[in-house]
N, C-alpha and C. Protein backbone atom coordinates (compact mmCIF):
# COMPACT_ATOMS: atom_id res chain seq x y z
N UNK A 1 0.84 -1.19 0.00
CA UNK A 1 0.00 0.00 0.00
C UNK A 1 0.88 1.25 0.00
N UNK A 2 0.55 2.22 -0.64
CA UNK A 2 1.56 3.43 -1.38
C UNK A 2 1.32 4.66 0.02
N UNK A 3 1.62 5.74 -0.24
CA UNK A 3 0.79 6.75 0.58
C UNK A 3 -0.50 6.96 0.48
N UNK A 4 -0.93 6.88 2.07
CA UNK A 4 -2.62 7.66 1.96
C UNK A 4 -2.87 8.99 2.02
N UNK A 5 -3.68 9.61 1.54
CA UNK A 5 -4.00 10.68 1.89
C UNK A 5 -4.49 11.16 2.77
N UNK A 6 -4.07 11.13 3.60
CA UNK A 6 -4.61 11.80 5.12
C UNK A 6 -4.95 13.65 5.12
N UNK A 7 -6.06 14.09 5.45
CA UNK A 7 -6.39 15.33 5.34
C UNK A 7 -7.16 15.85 6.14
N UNK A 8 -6.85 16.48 7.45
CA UNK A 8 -7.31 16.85 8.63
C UNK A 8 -7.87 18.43 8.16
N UNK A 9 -9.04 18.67 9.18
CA UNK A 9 -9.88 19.75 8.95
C UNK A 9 -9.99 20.28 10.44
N UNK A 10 -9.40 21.38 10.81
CA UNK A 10 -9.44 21.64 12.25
C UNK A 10 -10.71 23.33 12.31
N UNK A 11 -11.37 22.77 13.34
CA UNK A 11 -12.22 24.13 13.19
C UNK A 11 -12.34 25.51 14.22
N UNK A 12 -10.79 25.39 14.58
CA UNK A 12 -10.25 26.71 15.68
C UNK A 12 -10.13 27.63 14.80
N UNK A 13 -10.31 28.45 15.44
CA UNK A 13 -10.25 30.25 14.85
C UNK A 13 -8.96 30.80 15.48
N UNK A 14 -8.04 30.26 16.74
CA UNK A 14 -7.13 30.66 16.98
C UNK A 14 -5.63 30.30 16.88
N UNK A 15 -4.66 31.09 16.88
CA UNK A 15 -3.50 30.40 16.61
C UNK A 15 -3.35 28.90 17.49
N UNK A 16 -3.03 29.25 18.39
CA UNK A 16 -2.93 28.13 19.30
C UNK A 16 -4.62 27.19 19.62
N UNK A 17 -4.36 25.47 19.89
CA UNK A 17 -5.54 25.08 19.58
C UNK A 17 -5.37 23.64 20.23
N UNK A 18 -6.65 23.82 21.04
CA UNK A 18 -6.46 21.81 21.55
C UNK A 18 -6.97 21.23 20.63
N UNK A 19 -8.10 21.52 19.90
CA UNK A 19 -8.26 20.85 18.82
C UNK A 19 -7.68 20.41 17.88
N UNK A 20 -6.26 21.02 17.41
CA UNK A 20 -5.26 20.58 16.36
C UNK A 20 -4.66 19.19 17.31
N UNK A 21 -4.41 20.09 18.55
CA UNK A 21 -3.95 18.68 19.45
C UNK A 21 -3.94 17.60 19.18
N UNK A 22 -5.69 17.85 19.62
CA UNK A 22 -6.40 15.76 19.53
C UNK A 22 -6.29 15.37 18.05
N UNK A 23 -6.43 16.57 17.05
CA UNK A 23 -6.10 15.95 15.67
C UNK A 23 -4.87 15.12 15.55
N UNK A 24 -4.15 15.71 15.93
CA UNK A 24 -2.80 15.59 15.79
C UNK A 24 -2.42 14.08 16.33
N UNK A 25 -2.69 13.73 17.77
CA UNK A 25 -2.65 12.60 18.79
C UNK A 25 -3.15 11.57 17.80
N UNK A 26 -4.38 12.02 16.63
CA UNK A 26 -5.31 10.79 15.99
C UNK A 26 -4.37 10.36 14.73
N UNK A 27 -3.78 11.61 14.30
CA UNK A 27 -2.79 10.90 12.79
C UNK A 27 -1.41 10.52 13.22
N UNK A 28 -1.20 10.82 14.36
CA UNK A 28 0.15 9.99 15.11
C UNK A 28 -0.24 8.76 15.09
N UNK A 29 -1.11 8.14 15.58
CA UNK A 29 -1.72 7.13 15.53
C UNK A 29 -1.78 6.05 14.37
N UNK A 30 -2.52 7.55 13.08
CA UNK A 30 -1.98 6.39 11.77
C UNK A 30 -0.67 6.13 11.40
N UNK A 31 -0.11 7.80 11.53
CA UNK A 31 1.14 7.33 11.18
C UNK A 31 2.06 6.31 11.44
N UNK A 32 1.89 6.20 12.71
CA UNK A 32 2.48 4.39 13.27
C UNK A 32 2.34 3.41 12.76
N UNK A 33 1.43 3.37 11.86
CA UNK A 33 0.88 2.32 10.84
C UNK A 33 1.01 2.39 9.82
N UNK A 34 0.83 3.70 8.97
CA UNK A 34 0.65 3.55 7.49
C UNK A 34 1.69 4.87 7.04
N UNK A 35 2.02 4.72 6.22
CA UNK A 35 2.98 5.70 5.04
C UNK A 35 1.97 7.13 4.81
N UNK A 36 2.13 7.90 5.23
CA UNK A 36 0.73 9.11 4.76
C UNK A 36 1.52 10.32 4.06
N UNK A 37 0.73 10.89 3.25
CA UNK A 37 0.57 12.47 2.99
C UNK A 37 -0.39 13.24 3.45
N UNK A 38 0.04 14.32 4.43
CA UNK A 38 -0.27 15.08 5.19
C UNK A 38 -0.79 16.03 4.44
N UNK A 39 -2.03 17.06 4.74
CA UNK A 39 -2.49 18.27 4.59
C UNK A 39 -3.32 18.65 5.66
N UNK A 40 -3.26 19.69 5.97
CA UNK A 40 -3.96 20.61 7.25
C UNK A 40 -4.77 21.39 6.77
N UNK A 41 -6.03 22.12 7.10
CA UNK A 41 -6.81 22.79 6.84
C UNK A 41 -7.20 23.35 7.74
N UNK A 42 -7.09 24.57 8.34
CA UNK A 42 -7.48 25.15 9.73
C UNK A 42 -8.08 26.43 9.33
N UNK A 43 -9.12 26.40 9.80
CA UNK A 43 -10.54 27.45 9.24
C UNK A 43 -10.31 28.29 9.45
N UNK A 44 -9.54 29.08 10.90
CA UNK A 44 -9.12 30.17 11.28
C UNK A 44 -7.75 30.89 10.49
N UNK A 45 -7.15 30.22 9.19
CA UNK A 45 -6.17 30.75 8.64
C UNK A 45 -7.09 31.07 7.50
N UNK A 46 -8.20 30.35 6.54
CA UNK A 46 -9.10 30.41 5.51
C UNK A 46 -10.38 31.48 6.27
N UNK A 47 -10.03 32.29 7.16
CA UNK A 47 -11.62 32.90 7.47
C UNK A 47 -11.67 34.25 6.89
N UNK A 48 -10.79 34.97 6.81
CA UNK A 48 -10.62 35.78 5.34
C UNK A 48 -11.42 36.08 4.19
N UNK A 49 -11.11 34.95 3.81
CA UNK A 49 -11.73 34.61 2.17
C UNK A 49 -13.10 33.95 2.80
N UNK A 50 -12.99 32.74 3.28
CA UNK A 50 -14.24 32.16 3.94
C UNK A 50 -15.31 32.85 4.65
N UNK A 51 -15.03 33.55 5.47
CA UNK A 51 -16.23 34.55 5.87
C UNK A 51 -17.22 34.81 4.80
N UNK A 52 -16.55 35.91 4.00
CA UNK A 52 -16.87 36.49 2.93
C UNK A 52 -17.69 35.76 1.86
N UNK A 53 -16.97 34.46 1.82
CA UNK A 53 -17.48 33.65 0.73
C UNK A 53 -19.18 33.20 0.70
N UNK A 54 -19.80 33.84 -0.43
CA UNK A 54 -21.43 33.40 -0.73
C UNK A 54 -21.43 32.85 -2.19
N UNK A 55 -20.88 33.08 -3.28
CA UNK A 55 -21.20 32.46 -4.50
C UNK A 55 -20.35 31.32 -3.84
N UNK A 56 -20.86 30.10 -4.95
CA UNK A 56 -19.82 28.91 -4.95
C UNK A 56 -19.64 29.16 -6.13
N UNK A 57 -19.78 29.97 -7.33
CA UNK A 57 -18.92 29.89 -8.41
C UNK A 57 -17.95 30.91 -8.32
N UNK A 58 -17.54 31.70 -7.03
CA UNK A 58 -16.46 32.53 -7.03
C UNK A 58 -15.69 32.10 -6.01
N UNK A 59 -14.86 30.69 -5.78
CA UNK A 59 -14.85 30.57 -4.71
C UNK A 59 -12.90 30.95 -4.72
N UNK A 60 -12.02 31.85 -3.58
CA UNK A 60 -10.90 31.94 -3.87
C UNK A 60 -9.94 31.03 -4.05
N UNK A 61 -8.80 30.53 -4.27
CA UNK A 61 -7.90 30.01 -4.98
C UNK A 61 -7.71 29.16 -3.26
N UNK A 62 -7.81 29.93 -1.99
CA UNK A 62 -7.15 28.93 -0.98
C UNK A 62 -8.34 28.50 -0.84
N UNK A 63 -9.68 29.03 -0.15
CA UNK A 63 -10.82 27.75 -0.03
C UNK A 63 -11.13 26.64 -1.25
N UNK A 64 -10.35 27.14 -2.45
CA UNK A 64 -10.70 25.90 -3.53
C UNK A 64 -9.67 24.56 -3.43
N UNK A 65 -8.50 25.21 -2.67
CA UNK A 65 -7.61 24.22 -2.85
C UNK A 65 -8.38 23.32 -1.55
N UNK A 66 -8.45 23.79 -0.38
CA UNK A 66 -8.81 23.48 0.85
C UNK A 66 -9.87 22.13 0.37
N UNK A 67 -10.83 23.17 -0.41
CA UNK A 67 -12.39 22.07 -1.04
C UNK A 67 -11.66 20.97 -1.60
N UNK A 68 -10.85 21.11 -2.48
CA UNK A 68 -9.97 19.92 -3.74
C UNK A 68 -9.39 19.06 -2.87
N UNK A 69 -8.81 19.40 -1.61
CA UNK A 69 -8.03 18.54 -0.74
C UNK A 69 -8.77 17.51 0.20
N UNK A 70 -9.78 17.88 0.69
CA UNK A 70 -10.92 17.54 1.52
C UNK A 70 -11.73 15.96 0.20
N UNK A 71 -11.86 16.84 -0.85
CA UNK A 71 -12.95 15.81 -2.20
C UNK A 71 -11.80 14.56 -2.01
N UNK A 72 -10.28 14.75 -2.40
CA UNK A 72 -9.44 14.26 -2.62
C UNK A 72 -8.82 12.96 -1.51
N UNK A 73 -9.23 13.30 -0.62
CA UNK A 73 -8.31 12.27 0.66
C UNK A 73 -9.28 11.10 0.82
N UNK A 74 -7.96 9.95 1.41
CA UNK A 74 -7.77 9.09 1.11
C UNK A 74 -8.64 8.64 2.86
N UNK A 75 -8.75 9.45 3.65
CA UNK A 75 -9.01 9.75 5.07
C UNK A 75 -9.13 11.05 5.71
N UNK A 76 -10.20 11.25 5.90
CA UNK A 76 -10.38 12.66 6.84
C UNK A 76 -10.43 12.46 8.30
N UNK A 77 -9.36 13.65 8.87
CA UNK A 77 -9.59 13.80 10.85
C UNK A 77 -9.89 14.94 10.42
N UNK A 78 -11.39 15.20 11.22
CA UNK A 78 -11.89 16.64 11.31
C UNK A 78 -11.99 16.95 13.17
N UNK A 79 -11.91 18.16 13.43
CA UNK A 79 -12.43 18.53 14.52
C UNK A 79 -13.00 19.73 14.97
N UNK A 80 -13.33 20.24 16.03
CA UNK A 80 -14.29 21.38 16.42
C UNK A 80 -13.79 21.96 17.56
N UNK A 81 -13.50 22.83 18.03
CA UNK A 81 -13.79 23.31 19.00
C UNK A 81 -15.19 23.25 19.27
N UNK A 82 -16.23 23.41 20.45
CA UNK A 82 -17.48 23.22 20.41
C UNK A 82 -17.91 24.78 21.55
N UNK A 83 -19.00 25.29 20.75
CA UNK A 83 -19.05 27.01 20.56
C UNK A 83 -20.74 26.49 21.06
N UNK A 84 -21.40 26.89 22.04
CA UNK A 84 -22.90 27.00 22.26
C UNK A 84 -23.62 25.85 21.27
N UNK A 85 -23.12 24.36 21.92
CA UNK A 85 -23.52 23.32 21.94
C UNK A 85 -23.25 22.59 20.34
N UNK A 86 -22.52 23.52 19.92
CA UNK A 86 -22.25 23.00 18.49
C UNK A 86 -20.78 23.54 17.73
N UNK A 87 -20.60 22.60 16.65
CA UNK A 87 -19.79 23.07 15.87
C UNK A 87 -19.41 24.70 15.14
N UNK A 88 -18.12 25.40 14.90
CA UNK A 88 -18.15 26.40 14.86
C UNK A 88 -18.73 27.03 13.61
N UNK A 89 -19.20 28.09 13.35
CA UNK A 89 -19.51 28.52 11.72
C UNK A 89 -18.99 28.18 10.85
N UNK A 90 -17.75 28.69 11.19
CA UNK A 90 -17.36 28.64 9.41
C UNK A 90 -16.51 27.39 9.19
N UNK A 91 -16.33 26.67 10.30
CA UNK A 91 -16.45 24.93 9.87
C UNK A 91 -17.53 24.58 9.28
N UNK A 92 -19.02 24.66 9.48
CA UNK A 92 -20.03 24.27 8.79
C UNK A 92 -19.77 25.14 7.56
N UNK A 93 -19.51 26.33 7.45
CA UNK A 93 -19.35 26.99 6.15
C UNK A 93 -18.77 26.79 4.92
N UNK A 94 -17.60 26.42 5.60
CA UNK A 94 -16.60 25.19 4.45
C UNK A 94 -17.34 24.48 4.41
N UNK A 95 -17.77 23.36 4.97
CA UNK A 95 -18.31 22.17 4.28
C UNK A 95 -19.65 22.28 3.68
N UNK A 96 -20.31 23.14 3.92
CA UNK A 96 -21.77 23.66 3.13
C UNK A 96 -21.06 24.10 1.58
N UNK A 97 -19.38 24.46 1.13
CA UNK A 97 -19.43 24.20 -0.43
C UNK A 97 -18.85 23.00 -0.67
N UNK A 98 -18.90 21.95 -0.19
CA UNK A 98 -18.57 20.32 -0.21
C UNK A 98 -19.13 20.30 -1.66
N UNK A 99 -19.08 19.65 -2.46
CA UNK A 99 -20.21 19.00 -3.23
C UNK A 99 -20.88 17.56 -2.55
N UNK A 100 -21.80 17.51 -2.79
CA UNK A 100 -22.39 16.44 -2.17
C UNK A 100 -22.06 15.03 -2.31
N UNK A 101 -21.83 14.78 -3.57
CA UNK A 101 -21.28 13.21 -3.61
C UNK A 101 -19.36 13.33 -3.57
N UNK A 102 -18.83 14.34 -2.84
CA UNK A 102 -17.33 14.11 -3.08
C UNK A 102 -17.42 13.14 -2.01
N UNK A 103 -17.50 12.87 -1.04
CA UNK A 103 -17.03 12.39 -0.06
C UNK A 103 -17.62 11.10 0.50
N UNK A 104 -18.61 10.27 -0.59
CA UNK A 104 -18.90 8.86 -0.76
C UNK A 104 -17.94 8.03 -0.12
N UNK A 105 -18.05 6.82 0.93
CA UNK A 105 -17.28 6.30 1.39
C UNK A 105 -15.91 6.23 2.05
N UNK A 106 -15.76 7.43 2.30
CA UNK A 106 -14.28 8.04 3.05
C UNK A 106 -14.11 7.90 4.06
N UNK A 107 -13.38 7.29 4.74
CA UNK A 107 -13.41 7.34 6.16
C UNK A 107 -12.90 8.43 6.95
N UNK A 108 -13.81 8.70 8.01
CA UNK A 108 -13.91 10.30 8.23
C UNK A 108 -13.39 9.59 10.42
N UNK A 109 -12.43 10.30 10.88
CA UNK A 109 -12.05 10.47 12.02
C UNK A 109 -12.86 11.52 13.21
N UNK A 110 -13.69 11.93 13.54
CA UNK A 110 -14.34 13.01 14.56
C UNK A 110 -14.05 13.33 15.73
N UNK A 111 -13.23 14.15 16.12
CA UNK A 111 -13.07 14.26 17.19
C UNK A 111 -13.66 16.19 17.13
N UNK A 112 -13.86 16.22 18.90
CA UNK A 112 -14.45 17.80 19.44
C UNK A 112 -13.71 18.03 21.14
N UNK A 113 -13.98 19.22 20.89
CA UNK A 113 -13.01 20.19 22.38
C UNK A 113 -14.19 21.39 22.81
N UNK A 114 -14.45 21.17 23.91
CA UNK A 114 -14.86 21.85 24.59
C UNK A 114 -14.57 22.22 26.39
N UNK A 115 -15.16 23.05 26.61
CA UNK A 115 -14.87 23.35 27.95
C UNK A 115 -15.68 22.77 29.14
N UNK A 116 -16.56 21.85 28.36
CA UNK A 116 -17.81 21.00 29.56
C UNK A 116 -17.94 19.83 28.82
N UNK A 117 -18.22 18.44 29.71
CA UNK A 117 -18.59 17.37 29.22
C UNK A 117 -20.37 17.61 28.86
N UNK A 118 -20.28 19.18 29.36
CA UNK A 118 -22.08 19.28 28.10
C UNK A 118 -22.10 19.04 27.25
N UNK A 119 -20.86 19.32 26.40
CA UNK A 119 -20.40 19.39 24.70
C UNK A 119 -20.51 17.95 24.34
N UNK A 120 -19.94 16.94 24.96
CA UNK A 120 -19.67 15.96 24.56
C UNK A 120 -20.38 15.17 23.68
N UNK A 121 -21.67 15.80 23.54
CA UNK A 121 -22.69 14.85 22.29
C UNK A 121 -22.93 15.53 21.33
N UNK A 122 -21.80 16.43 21.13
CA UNK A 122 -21.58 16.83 19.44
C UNK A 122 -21.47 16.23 18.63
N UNK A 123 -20.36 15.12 18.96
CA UNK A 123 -19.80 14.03 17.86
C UNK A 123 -20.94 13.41 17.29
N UNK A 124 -21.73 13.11 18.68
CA UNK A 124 -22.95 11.87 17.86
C UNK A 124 -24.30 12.79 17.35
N UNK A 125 -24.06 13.84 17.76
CA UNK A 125 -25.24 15.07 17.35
C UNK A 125 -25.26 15.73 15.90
N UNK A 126 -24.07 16.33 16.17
CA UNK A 126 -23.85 17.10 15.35
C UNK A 126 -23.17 16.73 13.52
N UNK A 127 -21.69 16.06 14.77
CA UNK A 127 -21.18 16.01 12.98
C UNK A 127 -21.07 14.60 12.76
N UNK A 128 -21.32 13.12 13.40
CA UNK A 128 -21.87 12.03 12.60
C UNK A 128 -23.01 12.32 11.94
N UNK A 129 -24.02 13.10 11.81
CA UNK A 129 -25.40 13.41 11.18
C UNK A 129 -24.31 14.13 9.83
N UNK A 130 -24.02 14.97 10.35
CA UNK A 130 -23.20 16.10 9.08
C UNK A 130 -22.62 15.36 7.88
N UNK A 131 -21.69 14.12 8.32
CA UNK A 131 -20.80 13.35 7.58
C UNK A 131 -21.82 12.37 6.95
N UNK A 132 -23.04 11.64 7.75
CA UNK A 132 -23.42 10.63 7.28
C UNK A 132 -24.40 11.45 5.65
N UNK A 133 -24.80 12.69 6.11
CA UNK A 133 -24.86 13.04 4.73
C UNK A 133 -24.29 13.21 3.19
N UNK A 134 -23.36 12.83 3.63
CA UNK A 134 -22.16 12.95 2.24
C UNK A 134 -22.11 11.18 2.17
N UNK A 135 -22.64 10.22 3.26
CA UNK A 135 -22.47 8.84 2.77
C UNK A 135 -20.97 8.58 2.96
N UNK A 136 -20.15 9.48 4.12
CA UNK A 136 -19.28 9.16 4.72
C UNK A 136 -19.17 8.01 5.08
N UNK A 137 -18.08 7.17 5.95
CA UNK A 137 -17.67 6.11 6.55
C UNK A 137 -16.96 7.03 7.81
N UNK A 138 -18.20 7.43 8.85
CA UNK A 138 -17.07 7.44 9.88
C UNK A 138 -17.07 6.35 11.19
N UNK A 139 -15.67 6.38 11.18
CA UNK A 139 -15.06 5.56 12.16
C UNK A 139 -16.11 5.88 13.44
N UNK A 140 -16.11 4.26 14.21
CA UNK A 140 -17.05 4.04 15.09
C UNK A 140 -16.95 4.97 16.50
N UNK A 141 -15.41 5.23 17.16
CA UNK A 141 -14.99 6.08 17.90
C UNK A 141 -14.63 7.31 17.76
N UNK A 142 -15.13 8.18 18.31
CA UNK A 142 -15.41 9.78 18.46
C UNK A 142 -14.88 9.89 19.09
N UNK A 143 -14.27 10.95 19.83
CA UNK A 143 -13.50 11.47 20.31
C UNK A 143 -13.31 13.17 21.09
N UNK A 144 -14.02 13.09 22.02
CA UNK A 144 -14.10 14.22 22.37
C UNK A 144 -13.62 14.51 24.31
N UNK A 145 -13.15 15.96 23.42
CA UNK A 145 -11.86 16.24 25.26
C UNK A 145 -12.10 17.47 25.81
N UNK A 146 -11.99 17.17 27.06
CA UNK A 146 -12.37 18.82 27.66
C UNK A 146 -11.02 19.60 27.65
N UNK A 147 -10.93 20.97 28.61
CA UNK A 147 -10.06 21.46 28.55
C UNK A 147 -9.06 21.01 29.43
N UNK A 148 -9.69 20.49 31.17
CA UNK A 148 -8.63 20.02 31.69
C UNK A 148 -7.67 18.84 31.27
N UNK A 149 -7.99 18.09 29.44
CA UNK A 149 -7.43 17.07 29.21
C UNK A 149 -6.10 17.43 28.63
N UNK A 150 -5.74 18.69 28.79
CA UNK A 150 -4.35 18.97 27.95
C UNK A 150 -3.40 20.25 29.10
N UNK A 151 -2.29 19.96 28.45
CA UNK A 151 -1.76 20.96 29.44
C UNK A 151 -0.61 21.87 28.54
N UNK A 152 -0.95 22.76 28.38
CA UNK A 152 0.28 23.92 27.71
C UNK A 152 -0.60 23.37 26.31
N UNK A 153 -1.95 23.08 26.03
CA UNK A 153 -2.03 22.78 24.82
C UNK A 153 -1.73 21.43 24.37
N UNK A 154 -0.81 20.47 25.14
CA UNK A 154 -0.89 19.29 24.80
C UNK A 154 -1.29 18.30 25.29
N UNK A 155 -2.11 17.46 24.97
CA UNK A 155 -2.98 16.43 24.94
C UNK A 155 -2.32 15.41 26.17
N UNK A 156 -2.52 15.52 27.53
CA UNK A 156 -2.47 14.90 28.07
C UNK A 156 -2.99 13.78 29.31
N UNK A 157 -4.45 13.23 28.44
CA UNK A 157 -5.23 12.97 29.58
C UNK A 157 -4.82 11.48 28.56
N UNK A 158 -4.46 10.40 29.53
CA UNK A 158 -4.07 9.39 28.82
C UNK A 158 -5.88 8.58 28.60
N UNK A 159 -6.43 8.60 29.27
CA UNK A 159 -8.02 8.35 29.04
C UNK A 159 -7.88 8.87 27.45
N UNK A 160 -7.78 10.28 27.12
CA UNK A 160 -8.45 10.70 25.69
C UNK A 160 -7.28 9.93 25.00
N UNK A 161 -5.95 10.11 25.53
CA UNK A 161 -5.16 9.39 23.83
C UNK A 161 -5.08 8.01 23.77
N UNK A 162 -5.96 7.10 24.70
CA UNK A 162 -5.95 5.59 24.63
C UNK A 162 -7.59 5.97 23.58
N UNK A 163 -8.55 6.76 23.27
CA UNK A 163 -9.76 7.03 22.50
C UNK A 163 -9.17 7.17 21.57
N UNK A 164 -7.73 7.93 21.53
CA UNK A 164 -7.29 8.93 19.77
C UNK A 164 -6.91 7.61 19.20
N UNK A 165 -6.14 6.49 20.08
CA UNK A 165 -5.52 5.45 19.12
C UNK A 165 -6.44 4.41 18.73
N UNK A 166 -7.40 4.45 19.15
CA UNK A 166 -8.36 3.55 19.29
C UNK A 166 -9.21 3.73 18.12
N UNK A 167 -9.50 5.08 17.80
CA UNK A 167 -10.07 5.78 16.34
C UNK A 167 -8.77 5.79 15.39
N UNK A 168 -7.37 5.80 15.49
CA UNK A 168 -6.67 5.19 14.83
C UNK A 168 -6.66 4.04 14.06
N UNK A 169 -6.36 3.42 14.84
CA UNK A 169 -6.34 1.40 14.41
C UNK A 169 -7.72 1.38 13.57
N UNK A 170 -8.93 2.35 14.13
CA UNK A 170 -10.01 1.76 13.29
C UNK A 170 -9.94 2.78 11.81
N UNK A 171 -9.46 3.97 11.91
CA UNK A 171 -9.20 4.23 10.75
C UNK A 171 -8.55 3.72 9.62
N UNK A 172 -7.06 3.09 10.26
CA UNK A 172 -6.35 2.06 9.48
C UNK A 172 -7.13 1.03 8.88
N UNK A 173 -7.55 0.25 9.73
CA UNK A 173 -8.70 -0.78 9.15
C UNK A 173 -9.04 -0.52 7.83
N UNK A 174 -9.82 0.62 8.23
CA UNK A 174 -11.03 1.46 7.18
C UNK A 174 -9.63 1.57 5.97
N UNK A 175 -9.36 2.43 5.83
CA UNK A 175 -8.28 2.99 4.85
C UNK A 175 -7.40 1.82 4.14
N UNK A 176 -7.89 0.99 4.88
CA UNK A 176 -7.25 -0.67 4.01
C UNK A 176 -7.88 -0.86 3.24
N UNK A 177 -8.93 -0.68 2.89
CA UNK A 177 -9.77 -1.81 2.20
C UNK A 177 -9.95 -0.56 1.23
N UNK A 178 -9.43 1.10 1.00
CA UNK A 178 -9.96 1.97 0.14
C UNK A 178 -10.95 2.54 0.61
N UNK A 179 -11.87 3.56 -0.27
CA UNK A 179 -12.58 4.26 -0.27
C UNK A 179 -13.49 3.07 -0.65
N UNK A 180 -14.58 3.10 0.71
CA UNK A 180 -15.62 2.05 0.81
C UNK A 180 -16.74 3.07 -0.20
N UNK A 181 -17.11 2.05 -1.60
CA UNK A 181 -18.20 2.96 -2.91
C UNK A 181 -19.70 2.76 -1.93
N UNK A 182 -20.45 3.94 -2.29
CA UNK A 182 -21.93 3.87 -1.84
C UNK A 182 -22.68 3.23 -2.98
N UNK A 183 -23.36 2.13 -1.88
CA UNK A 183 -23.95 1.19 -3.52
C UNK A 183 -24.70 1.66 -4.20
N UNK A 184 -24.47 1.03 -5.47
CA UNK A 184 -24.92 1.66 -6.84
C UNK A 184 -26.73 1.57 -7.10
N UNK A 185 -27.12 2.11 -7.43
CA UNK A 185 -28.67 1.68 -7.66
C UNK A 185 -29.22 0.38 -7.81
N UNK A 186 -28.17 -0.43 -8.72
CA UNK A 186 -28.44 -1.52 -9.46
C UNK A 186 -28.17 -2.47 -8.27
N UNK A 187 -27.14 -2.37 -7.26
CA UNK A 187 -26.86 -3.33 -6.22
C UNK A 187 -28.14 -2.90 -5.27
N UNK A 188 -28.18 -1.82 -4.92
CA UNK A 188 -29.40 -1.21 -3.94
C UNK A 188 -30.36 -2.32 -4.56
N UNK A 189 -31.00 -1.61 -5.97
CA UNK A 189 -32.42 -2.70 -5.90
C UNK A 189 -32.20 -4.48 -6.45
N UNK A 190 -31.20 -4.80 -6.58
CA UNK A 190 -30.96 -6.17 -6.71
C UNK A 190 -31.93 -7.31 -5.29
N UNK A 191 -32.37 -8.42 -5.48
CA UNK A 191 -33.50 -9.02 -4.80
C UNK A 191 -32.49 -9.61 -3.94
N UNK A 192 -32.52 -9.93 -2.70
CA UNK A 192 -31.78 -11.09 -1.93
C UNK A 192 -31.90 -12.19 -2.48
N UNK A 193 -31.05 -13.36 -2.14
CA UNK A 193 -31.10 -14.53 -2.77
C UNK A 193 -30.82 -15.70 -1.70
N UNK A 194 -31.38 -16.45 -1.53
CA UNK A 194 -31.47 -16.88 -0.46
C UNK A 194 -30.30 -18.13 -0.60
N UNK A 195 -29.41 -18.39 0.73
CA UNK A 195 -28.26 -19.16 0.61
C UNK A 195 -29.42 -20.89 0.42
């Protein structure tokens, strides 16, 4: 197996970020395993152009690459900071110019950061609903950390990085077998057949 495309989507607005953190803790993880090519996407460097952005036929040269990179990978780790019980804007903003069928069978990583275990049912709230619309593949373990789980910014609650490797290994899995296809019409209405 060659390089994967690994392509993380972080949704902090600030320089510094626990959320890149736990990203980070989750592709350490693959990397232990598999050969990757790396790309980062952090909303708070694209909010510029992204704010601004309302046509999708004018979209600038960095949110297009960002979009092309995202259609393109071989594996997505996305994450959130978590802002009044949900994901941040202009994380949903980027992915509201997704096209809809780019992201058929991809296996998608989720992890979220917040400051209360209130937050904590984002993952299964918010953005497994978000992903399963694109007919994603996300990995069964989510991943979400408060603030006391890091210190200076780094990820140190061994509870969350025994979760990050754990959504690892199952990403690997996933990313073995390829980009799992959403079945075709013809398989959809095909009759069971009985053994």
């Amino acid at each position: 197996m060659g390089k994967i495309k690994v392509v993380t989507v972080s949704g902090n607005l600030g320089a510094r970020s626990r959320t890149r953190a736990l990203i980070d803790a989750v592709v350490e993880g693959v990397e232990a395993q598999l050969s990757i090519h790396r790309t980062d996407i952090v909303i708070g460097e694209l909010a510029p152009e992204l704010g601004s952005l309302t046509d999708p036929k004018a979209i600038p040269p960095r949110v297009a690459e960002a979009l092309a990179a995202i259609a393109g990978a071989d594996l997505l780790v996305v994450g959130t900071p978590v802002y009044k019980g949900s994901y941040t804007g202009l994380f949903k903003h980027l992915i509201d110019f997704i096209d809809p069928n780019a992201l058929g069978g991809v296996p998608v990583v989720l992890t979220a950061t917040g400051g209360s275990p209130r937050h904590a049912l984002v993952i299964e709230h918010q953005l497994r609903p978000l992903f399963g619309f694109f007919l994603a593949h996300t990995v069964p373990t989510g991943i979400f950390a408060q603030d006391g789980d890091f210190t200076d910014y780094r990820l140190t609650s061994p509870e969350i990085a025994a979760r990050a490797a754990r959504a690892a290994d199952e990403a690997v899995r996933i990313a073995a077998l390829g980009r799992l296809a959403a079945p075709t019409a013809s398989l959809a209405a095909a009759p069971l057949v009985a053994a």
